[in-house]
C-alpha atoms as a PDB file:
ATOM      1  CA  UNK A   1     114.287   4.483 118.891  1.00  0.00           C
ATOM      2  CA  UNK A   2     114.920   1.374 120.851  1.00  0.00           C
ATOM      3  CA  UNK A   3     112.801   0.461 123.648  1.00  0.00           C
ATOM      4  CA  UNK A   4     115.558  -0.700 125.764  1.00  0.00           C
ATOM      5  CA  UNK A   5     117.333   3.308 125.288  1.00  0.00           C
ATOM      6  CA  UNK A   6     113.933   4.924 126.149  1.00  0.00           C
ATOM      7  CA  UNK A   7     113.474   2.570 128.830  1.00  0.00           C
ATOM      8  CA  UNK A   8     117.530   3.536 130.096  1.00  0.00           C
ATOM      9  CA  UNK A   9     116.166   7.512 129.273  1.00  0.00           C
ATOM     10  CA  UNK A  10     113.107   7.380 131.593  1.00  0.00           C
ATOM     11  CA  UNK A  11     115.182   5.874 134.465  1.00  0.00           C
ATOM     12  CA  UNK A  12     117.848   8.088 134.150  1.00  0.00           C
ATOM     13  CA  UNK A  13     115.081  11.290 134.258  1.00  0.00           C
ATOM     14  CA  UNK A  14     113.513   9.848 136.879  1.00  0.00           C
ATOM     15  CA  UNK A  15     116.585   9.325 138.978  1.00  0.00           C
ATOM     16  CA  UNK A  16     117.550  12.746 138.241  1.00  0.00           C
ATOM     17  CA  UNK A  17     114.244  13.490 139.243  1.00  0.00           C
ATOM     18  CA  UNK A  18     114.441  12.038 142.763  1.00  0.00           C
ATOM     19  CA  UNK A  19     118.097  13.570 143.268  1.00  0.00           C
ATOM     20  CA  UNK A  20     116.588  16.786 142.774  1.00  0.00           C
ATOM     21  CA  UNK A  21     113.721  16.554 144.959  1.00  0.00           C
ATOM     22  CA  UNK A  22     116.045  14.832 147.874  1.00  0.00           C
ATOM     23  CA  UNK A  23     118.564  17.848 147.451  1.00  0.00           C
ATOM     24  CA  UNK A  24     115.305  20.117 147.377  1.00  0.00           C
ATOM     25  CA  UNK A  25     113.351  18.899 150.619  1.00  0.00           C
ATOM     26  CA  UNK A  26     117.010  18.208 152.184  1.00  0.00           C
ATOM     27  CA  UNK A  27     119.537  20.570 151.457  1.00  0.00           C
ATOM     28  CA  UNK A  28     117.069  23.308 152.473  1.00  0.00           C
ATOM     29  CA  UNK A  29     116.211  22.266 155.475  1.00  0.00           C
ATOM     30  CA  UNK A  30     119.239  21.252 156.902  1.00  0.00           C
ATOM     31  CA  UNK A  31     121.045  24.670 156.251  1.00  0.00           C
ATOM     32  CA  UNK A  32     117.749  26.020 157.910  1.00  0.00           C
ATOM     33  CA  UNK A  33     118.651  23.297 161.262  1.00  0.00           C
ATOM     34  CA  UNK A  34     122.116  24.657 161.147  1.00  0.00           C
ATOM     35  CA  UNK A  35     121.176  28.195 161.041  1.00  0.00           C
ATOM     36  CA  UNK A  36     118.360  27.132 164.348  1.00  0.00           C
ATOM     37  CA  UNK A  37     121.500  25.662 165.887  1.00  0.00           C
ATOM     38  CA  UNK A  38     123.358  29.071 165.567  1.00  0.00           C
ATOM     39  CA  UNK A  39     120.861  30.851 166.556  1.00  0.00           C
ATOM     40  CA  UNK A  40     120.275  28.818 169.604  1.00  0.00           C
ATOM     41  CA  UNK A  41     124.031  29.192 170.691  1.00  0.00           C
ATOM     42  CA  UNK A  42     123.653  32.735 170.484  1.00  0.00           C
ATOM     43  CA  UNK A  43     120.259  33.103 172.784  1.00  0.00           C
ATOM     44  CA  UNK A  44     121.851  30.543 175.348  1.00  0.00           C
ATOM     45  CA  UNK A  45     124.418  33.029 175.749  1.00  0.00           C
ATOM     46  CA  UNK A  46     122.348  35.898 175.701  1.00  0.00           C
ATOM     47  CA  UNK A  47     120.371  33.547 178.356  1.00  0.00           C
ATOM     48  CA  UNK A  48     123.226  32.876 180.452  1.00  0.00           C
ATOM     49  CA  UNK A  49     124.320  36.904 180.869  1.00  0.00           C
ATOM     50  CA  UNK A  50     120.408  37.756 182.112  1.00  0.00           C
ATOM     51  CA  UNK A  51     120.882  34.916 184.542  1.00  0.00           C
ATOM     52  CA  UNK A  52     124.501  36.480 185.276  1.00  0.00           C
ATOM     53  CA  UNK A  53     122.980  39.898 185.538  1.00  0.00           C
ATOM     54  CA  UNK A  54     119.468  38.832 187.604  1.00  0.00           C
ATOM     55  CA  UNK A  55     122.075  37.014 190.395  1.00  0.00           C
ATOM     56  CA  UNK A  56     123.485  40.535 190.657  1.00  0.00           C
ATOM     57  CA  UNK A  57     120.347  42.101 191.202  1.00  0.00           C
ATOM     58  CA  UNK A  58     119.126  39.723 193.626  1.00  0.00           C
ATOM     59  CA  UNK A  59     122.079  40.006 196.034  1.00  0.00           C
ATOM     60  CA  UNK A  60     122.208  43.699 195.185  1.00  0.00           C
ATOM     61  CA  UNK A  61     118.911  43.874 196.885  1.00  0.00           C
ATOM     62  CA  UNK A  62     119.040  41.504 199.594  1.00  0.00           C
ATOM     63  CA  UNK A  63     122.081  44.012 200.527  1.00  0.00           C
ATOM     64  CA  UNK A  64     119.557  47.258 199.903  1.00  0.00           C
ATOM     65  CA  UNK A  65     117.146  45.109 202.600  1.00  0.00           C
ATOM     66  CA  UNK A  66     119.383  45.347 205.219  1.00  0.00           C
ATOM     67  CA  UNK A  67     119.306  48.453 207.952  1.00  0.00           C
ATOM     68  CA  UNK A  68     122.825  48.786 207.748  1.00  0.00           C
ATOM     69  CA  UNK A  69     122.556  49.685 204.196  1.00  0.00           C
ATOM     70  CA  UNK A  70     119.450  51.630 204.209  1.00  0.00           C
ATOM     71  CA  UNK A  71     121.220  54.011 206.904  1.00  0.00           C
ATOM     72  CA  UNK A  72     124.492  53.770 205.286  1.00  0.00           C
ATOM     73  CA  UNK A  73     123.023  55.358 201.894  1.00  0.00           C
ATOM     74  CA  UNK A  74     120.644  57.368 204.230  1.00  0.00           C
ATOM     75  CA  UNK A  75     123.506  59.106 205.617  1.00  0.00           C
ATOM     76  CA  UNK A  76     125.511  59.125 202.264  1.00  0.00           C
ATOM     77  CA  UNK A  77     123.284  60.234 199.830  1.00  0.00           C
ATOM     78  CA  UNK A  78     120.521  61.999 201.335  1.00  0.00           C
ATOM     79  CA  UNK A  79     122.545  63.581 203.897  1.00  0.00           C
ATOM     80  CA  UNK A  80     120.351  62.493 207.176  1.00  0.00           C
ATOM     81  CA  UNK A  81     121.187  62.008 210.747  1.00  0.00           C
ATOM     82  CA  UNK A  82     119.402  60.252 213.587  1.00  0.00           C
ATOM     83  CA  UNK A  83     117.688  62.270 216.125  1.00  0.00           C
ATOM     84  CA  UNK A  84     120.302  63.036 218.591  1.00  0.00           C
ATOM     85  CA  UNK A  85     123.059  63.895 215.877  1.00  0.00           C
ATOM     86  CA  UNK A  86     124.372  67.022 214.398  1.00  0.00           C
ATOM     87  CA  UNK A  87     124.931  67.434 210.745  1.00  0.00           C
ATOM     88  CA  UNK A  88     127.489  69.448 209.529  1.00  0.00           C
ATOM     89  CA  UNK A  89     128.138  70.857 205.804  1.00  0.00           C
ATOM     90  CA  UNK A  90     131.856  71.473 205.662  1.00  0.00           C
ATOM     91  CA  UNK A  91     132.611  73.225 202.110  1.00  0.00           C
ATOM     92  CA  UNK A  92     136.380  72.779 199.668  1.00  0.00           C
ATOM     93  CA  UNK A  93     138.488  75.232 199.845  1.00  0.00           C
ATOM     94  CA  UNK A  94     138.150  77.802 196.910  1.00  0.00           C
ATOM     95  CA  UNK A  95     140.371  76.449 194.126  1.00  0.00           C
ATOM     96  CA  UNK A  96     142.005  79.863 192.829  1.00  0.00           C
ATOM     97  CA  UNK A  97     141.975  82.911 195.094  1.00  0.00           C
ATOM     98  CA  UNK A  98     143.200  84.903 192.236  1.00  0.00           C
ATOM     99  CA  UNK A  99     146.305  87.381 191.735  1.00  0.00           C
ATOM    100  CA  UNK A 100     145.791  90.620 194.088  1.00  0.00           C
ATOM    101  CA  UNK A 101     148.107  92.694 194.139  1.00  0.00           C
ATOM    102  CA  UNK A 102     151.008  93.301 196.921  1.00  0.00           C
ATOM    103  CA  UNK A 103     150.209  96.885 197.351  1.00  0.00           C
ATOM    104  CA  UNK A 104     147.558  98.569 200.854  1.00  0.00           C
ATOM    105  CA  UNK A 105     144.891  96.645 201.539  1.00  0.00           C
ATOM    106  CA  UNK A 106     146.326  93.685 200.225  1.00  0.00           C
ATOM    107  CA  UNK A 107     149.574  92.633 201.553  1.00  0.00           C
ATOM    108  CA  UNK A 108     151.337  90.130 200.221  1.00  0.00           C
END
């Protein structure tokens, strides 16, 4: 063989050579930076909705801290009255009284 082919060979393998190691070390880890990029999108959101839903806690309980609140559900949900008040449990009216019949005792 001719030196000069065998000398046009080895570059040729070794530029093949480097153009698979760059596509090795680079395509790799660039699909792997666009795949942290997605991922970071996605977990700034997820950041952004904890940060949505901690702002509704916190005024949610500077509400619950005031005495106008605590009495409010006092009164609401526990069913309490101050000292000098009278509570009073006033029940629905039934919702069927049912057929009876038009005959003594039960006028219709």
């Amino acid at each position: 063989m001719n030196p000069r082919l065998l000398r046009r060979l080895g570059v040729a393998g070794l530029a093949a050579m480097v153009l698979v190691a760059v596509l090795g070390l680079g395509v790799v880890p660039f699909q792997n930076w666009l795949d942290q990029r997605e991922t970071l999108a996605e977990l700034g959101q997820q950041v952004a909705e904890v940060d949505r839903q901690n702002q509704a806690y916190e005024l949610r309980i500077d509400a619950l801290n005031t005495d106008e609140e605590i009495e409010r559900r006092a009164r609401e949900e526990y069913n309490l009255v101050r000292p000098d008040e009278e509570a009073y449990a006033v029940l629905p009216p039934p919702d069927d009284v049912g057929d009876l019949p038009t005959i003594w005792p039960f006028p219709g």
